[in-house]
N, C-alpha and C. Protein backbone atom coordinates (compact mmCIF):
# COMPACT_ATOMS: atom_id res chain seq x y z
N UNK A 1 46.10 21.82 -51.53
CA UNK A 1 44.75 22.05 -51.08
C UNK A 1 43.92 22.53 -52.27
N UNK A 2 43.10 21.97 -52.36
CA UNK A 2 41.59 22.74 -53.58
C UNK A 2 40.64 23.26 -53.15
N UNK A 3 40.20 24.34 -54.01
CA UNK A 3 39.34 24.84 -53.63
C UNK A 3 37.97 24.85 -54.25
N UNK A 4 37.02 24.79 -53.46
CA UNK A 4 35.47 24.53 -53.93
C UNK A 4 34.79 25.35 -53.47
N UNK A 5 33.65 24.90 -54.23
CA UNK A 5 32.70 26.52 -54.44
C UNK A 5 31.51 25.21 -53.74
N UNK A 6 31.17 26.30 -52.85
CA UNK A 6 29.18 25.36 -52.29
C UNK A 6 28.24 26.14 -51.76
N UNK A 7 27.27 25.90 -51.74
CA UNK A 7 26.06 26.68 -51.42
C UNK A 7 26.12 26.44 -49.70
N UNK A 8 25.48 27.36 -48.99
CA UNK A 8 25.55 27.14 -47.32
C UNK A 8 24.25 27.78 -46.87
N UNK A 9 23.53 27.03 -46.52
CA UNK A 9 21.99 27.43 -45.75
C UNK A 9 22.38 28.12 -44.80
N UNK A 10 21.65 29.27 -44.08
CA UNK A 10 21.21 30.34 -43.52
C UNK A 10 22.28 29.63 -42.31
N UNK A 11 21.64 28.34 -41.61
CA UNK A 11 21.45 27.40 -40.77
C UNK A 11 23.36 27.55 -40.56
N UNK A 12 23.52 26.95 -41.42
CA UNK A 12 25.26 27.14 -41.49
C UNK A 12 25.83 28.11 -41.59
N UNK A 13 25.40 29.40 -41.96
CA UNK A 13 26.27 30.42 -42.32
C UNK A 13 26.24 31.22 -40.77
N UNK A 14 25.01 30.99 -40.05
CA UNK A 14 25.21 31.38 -38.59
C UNK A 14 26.22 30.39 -37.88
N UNK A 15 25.92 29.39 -38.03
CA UNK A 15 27.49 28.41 -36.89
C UNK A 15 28.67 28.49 -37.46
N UNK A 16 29.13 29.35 -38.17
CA UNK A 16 30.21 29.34 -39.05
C UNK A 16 30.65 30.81 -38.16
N UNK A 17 29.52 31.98 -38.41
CA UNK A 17 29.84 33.21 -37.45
C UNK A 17 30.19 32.85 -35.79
N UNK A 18 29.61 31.63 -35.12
CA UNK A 18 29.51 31.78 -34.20
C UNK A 18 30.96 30.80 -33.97
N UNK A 19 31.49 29.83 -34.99
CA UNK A 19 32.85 29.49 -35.07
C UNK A 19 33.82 30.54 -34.92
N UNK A 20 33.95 31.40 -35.62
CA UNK A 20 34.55 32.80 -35.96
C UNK A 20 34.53 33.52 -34.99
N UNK A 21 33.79 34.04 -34.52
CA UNK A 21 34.11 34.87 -33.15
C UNK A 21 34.39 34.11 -31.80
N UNK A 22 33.86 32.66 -31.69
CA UNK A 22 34.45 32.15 -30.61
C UNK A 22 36.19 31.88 -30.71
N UNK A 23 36.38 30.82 -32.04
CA UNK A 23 37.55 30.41 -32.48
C UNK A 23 39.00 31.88 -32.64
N UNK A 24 37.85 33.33 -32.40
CA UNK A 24 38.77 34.30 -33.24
C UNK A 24 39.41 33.50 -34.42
N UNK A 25 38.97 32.80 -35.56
CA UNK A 25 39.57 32.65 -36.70
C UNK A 25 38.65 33.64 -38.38
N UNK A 26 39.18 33.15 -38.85
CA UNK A 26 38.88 33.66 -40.10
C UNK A 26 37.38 32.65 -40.86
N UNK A 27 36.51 33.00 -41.76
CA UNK A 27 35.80 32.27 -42.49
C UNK A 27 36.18 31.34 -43.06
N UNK A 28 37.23 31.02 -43.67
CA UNK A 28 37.69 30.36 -44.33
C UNK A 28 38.10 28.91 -43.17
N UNK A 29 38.74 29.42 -42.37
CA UNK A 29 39.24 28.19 -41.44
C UNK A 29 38.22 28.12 -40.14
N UNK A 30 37.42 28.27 -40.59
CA UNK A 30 36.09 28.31 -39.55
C UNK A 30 35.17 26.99 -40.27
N UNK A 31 35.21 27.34 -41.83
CA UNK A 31 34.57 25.82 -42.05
C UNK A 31 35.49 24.88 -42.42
N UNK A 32 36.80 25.05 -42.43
CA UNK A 32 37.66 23.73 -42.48
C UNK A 32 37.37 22.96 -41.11
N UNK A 33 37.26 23.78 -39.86
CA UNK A 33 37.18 23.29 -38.80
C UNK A 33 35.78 22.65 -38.40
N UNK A 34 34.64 23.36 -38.99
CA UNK A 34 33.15 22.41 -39.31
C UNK A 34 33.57 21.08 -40.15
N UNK A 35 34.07 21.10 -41.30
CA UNK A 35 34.04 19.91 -41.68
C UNK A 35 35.04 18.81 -41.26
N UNK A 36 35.85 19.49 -40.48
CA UNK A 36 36.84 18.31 -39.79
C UNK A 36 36.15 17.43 -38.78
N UNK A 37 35.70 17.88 -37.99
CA UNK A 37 34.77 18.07 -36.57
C UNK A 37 33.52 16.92 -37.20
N UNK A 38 32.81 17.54 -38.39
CA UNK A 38 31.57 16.55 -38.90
C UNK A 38 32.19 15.31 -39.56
N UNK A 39 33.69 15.24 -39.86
CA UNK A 39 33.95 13.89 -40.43
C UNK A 39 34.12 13.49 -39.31
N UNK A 40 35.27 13.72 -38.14
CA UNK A 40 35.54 13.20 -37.10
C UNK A 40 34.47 12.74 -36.32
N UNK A 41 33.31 13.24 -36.22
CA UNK A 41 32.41 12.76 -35.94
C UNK A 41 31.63 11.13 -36.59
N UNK A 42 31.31 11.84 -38.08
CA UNK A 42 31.10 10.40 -38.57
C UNK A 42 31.88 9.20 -38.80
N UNK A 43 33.10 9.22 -38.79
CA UNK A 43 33.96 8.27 -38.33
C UNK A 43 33.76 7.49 -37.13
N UNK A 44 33.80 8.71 -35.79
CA UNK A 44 33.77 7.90 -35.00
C UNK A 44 32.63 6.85 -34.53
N UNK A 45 30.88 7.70 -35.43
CA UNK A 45 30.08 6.82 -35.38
C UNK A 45 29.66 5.70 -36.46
N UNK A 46 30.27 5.72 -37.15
CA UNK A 46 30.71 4.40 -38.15
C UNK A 46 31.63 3.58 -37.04
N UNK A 47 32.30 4.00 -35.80
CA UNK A 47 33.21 2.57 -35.45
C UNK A 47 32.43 2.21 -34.47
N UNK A 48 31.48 3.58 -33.57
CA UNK A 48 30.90 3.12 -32.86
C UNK A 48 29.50 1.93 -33.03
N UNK A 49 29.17 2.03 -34.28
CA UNK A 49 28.22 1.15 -34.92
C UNK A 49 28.79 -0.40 -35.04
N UNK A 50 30.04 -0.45 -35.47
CA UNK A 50 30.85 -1.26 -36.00
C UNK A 50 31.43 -1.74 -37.46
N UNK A 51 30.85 -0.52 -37.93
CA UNK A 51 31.12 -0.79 -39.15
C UNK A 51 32.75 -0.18 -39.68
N UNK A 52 33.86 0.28 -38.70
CA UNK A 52 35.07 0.49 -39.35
C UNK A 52 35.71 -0.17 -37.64
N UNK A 53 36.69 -0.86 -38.03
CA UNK A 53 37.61 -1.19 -37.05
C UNK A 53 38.36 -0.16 -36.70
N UNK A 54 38.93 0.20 -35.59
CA UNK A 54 39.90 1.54 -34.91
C UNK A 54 41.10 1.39 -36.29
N UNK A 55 41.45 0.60 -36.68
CA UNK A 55 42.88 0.52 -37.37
C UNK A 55 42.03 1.69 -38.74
N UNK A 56 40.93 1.13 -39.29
CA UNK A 56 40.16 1.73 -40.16
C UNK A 56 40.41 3.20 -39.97
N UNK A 57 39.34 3.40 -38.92
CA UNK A 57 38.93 4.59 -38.48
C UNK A 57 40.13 5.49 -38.43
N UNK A 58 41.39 4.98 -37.69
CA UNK A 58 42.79 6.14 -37.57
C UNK A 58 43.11 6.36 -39.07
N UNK A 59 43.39 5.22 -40.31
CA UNK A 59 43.67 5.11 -41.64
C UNK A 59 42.67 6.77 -41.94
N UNK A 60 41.09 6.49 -41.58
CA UNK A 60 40.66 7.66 -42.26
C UNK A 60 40.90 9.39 -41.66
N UNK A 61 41.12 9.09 -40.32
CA UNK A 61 41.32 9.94 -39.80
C UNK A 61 42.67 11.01 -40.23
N UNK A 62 43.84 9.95 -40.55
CA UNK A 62 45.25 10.25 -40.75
C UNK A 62 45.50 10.39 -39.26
N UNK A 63 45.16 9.31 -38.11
CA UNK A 63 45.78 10.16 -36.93
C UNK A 63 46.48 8.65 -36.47
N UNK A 64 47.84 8.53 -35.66
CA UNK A 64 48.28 7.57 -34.91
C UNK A 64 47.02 7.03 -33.98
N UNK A 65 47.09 5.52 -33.96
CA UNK A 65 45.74 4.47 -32.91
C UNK A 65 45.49 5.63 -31.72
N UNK A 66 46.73 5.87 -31.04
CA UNK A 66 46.39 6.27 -29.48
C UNK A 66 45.77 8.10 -29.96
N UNK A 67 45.82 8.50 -30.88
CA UNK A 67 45.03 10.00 -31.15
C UNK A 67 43.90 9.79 -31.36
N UNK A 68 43.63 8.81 -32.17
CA UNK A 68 42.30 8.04 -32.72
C UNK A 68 41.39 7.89 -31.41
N UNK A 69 41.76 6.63 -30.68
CA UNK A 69 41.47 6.37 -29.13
C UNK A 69 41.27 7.46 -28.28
N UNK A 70 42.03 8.40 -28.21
CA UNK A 70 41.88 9.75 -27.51
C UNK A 70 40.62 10.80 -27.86
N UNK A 71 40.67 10.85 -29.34
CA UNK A 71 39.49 11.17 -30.21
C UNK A 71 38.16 10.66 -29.50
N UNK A 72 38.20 9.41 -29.57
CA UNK A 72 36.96 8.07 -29.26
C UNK A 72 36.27 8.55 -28.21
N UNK A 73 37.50 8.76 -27.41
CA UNK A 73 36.96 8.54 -25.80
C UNK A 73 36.49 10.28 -25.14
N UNK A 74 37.10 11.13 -26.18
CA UNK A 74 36.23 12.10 -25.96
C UNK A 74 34.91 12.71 -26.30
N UNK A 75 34.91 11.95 -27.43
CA UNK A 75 33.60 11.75 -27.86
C UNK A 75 32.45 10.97 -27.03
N UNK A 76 33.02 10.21 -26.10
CA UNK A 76 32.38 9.19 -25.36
C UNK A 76 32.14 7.58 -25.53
N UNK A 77 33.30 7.65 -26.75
CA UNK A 77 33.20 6.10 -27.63
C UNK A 77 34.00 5.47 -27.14
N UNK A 78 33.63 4.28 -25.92
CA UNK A 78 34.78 3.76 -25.55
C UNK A 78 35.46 1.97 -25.77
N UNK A 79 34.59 2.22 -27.03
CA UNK A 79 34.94 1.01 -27.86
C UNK A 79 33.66 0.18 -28.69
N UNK A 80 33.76 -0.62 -29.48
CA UNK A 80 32.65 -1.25 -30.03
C UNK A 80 33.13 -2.66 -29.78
N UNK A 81 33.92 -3.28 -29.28
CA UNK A 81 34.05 -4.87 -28.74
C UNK A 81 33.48 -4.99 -27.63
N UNK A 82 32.44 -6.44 -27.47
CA UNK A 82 32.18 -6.53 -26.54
C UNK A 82 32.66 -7.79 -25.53
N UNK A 83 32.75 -7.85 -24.34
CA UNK A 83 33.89 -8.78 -23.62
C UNK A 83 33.92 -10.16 -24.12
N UNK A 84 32.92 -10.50 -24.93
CA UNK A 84 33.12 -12.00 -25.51
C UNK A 84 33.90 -11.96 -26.82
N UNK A 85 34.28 -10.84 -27.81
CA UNK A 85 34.86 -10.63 -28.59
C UNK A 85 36.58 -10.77 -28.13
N UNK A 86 36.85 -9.88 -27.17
CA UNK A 86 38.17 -9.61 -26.69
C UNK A 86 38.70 -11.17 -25.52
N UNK A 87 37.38 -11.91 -25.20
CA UNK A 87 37.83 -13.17 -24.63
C UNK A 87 38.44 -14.19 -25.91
N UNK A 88 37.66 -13.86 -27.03
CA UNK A 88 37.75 -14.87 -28.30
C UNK A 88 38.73 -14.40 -29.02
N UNK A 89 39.35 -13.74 -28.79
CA UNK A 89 40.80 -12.66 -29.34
C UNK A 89 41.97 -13.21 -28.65
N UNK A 90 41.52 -13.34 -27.29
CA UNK A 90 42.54 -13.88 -26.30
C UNK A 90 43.04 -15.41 -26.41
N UNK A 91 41.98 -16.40 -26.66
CA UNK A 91 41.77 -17.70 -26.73
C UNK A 91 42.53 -17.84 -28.40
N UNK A 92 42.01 -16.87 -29.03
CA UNK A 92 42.81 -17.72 -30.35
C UNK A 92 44.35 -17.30 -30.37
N UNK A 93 44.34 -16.22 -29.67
CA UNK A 93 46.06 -15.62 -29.49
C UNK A 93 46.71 -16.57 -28.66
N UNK A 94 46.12 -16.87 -27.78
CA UNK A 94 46.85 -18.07 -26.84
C UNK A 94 46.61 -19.09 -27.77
N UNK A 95 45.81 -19.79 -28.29
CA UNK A 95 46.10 -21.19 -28.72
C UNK A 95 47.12 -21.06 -29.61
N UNK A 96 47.36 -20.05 -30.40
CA UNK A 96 48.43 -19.75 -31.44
C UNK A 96 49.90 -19.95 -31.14
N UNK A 97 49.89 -19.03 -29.91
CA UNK A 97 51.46 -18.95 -29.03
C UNK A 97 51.14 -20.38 -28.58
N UNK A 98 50.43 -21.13 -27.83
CA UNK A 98 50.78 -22.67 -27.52
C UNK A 98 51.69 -23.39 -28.66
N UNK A 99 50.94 -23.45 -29.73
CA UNK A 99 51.34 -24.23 -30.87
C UNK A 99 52.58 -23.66 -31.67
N UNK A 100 53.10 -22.45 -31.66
CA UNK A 100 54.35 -21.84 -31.52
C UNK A 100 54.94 -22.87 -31.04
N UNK A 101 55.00 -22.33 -29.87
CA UNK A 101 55.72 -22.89 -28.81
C UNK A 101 56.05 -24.42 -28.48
N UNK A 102 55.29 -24.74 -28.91
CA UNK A 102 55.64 -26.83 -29.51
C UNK A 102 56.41 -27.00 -30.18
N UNK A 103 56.53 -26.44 -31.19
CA UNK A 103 57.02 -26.68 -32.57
C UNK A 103 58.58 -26.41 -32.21
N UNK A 104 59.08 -25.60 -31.54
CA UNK A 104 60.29 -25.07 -31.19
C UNK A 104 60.97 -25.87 -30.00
């Protein structure tokens, strides 16, 4: 772990107290837990946009798909495909296994 030195507006140094006495933790792990929380956040609205695929998004997260997904959906993100995507997912997966399946 490294450690860094940063400046913190007024603005932050109160939600950091109010981390701290809710969390009962310490300062120190009061803003590890702000900045986990604000990446996890922007992650999840980078997938909700569409700009990182779930496989992405867990890679940045470091978390297994179904923690990721669990993450998502508590956030209220309950996916960025929309049903013509996951029909056209289906259709090329099936035409694939057809043509498998000839060949053999």
């Amino acid at each position: 772990m490294k450690t860094k030195t940063i400046r913190l507006p007024d603005d932050i140094l109160k939600a950091l107290k109010v981390i701290e006495r809710e969390e009962k933790i310490e300062e120190a792990a009061a803003i590890r837990k702000m900045i986990k929380t604000g990446f996890e956040t922007y992650v999840a609205d980078l997938y909700r946009e569409g700009r990182l695929t779930l496989r992405e998004a867990s890679r940045l997260l470091d978390r297994p798909l179904t923690e990721t997904i669990d993450l998502f959906l508590q956030k209220g993100i309950k996916g960025n495909l929309e049903a013509s995507d996951v029909l056209t997912s289906i259709e090329r997966f099936a035409g694939k296994k057809s043509r498998s399946m000839m060949r053999t």
